[in-house]
N, C-alpha and C. Protein backbone atom coordinates (compact mmCIF):
# COMPACT_ATOMS: atom_id res chain seq x y z
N UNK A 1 0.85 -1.18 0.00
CA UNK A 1 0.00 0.00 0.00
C UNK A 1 0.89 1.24 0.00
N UNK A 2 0.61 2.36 -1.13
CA UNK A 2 1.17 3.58 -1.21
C UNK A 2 1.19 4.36 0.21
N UNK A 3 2.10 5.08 0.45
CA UNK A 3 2.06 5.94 1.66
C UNK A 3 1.93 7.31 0.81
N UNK A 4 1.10 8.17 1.45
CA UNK A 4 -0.03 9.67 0.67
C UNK A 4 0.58 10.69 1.75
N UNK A 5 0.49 11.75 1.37
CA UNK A 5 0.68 12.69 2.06
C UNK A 5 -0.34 13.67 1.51
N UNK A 6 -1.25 14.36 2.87
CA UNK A 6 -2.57 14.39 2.74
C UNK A 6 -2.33 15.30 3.35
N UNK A 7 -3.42 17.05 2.51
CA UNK A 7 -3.33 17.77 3.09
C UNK A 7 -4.42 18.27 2.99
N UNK A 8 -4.95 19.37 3.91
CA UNK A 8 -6.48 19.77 4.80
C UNK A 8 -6.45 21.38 3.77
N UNK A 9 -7.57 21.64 3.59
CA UNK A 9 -7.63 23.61 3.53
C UNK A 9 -7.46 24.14 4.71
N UNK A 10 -7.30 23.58 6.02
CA UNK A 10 -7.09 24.24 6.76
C UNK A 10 -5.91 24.51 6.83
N UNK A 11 -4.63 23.55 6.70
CA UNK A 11 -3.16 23.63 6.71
C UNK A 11 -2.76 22.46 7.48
N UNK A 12 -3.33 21.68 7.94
CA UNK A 12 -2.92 20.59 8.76
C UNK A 12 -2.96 19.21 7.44
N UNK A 13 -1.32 18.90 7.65
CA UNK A 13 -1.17 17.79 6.80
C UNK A 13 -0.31 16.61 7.66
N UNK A 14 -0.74 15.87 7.05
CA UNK A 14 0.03 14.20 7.32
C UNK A 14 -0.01 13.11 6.64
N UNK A 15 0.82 12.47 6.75
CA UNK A 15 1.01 10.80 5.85
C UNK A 15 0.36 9.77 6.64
N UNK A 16 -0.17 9.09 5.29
CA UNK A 16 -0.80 7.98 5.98
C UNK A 16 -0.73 6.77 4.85
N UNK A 17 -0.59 5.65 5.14
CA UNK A 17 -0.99 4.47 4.32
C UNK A 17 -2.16 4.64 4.07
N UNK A 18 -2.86 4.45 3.02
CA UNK A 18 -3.71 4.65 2.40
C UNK A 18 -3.83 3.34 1.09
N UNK A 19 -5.10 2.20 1.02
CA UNK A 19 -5.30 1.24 -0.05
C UNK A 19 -5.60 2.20 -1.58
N UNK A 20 -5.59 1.64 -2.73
CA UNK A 20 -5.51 2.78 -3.82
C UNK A 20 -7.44 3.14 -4.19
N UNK A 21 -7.87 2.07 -3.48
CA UNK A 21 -9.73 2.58 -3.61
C UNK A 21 -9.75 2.55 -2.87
N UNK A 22 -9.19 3.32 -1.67
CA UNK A 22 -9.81 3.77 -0.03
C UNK A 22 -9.65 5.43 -0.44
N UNK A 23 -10.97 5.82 0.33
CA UNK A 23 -11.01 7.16 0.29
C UNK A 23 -10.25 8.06 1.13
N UNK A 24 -9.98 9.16 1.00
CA UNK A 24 -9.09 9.96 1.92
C UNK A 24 -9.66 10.20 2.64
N UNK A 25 -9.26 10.17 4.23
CA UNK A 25 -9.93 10.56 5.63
C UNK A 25 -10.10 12.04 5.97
N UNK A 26 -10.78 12.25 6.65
CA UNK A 26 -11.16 13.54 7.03
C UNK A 26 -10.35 14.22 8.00
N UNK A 27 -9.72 15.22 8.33
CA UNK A 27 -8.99 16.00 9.10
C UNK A 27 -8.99 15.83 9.91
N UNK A 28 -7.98 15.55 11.38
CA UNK A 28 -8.21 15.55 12.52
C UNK A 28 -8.92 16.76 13.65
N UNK A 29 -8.40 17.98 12.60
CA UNK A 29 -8.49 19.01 13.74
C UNK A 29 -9.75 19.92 12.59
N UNK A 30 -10.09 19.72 12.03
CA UNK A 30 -11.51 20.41 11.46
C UNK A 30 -12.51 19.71 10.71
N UNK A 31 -11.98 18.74 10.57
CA UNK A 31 -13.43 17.46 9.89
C UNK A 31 -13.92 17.45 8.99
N UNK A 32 -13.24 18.28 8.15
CA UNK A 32 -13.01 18.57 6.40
C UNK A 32 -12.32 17.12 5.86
N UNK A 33 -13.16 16.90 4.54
CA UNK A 33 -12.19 16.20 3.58
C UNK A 33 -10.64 16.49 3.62
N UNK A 34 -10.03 15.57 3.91
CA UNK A 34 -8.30 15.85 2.99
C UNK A 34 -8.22 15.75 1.26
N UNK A 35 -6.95 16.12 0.94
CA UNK A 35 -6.75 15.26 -0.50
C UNK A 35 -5.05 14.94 -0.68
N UNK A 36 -5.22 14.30 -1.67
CA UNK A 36 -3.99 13.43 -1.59
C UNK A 36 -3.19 14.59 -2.41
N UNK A 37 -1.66 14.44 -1.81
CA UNK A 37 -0.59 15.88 -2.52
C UNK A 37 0.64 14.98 -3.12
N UNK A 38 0.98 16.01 -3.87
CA UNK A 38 2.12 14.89 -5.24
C UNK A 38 3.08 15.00 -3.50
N UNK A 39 3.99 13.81 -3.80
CA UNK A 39 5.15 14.07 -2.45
C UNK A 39 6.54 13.52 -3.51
N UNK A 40 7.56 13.83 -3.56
CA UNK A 40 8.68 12.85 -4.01
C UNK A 40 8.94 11.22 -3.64
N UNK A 41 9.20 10.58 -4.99
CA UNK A 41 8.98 9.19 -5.03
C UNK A 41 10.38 8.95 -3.93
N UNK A 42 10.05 7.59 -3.18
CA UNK A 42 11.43 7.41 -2.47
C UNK A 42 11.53 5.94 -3.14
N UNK A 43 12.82 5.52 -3.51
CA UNK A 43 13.05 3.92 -4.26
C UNK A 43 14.40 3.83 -3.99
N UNK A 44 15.08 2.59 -3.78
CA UNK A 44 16.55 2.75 -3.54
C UNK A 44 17.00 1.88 -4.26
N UNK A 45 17.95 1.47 -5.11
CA UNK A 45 18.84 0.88 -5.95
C UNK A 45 19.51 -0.15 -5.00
N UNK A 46 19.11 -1.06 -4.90
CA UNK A 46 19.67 -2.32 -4.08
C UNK A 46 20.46 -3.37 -4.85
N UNK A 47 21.59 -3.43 -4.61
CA UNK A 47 22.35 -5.02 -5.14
C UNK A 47 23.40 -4.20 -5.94
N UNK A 48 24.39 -5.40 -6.01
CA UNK A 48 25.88 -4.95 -7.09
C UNK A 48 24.86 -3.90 -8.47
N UNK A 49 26.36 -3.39 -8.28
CA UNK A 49 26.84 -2.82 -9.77
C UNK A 49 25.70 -1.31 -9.93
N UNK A 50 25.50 -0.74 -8.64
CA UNK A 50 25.06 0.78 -8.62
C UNK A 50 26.07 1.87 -8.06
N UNK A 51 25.43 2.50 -7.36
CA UNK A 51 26.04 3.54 -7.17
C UNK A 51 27.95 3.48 -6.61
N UNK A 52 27.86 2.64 -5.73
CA UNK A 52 28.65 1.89 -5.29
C UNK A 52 29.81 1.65 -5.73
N UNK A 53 29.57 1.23 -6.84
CA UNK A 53 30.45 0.55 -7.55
C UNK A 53 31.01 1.19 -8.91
N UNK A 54 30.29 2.61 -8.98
CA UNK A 54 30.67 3.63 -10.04
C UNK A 54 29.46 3.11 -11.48
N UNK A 55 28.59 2.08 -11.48
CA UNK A 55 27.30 2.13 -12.44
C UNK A 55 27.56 3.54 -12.78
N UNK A 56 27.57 3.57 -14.26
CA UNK A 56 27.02 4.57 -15.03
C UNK A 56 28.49 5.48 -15.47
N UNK A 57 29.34 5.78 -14.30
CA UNK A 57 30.90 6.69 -14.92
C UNK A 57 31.44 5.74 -15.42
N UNK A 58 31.42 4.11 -16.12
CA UNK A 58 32.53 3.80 -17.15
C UNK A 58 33.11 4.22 -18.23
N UNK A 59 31.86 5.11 -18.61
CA UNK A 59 31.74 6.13 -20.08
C UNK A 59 32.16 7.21 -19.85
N UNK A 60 32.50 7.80 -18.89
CA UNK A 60 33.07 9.04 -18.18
C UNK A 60 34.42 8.89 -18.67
N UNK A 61 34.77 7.82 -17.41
CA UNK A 61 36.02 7.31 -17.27
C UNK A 61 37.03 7.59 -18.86
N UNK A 62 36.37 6.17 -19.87
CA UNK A 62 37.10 6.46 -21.34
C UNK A 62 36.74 7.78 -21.65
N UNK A 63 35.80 8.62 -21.60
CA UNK A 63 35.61 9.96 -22.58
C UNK A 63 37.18 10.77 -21.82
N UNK A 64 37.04 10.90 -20.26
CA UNK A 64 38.32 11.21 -20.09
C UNK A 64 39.39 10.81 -20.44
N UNK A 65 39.81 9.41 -20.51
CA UNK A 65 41.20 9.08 -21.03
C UNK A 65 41.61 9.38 -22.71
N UNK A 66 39.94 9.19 -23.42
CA UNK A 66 40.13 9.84 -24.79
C UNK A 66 40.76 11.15 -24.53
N UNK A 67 40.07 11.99 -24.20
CA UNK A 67 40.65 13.91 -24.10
C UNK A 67 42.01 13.67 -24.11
N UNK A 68 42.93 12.86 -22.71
CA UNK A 68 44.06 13.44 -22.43
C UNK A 68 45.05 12.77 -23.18
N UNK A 69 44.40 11.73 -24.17
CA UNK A 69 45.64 10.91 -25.23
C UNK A 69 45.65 12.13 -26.33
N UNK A 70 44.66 12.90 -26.62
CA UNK A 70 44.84 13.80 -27.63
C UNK A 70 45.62 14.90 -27.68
């Protein structure tokens, strides 16, 4: 289940787990509808050959050694 970050017209916001056809709950402190707010995705790159390990600068790497043979 997505975790939402849910905010009030009043100004009172919070996260909540939320199912994707469950409706958004009502405010704690004024009893208004919430609605659901864009938040930044969080995902992490797990296992060999990411960040770690330089994934992605191999092409760096040669573009630099090209430059300095020239």
């Amino acid at each position: 289940m997505p975790l939402y970050d849910l905010v009030c017209s009043c100004g009172h916001t919070k996260e909540q787990v939320l199912k994707l056809d469950e409706k958004e709950p009502v405010c704690d402190k004024c009893g208004q509808q919430m609605k659901k707010a864009m938040s930044a995705p969080a995902f992490i790159l797990a296992g060999k050959h990411w960040a770690r390990d330089g994934y992605g600068l191999h092409d760096k790497k040669k573009e630099k050694n090209n430059v300095n043979e020239k």
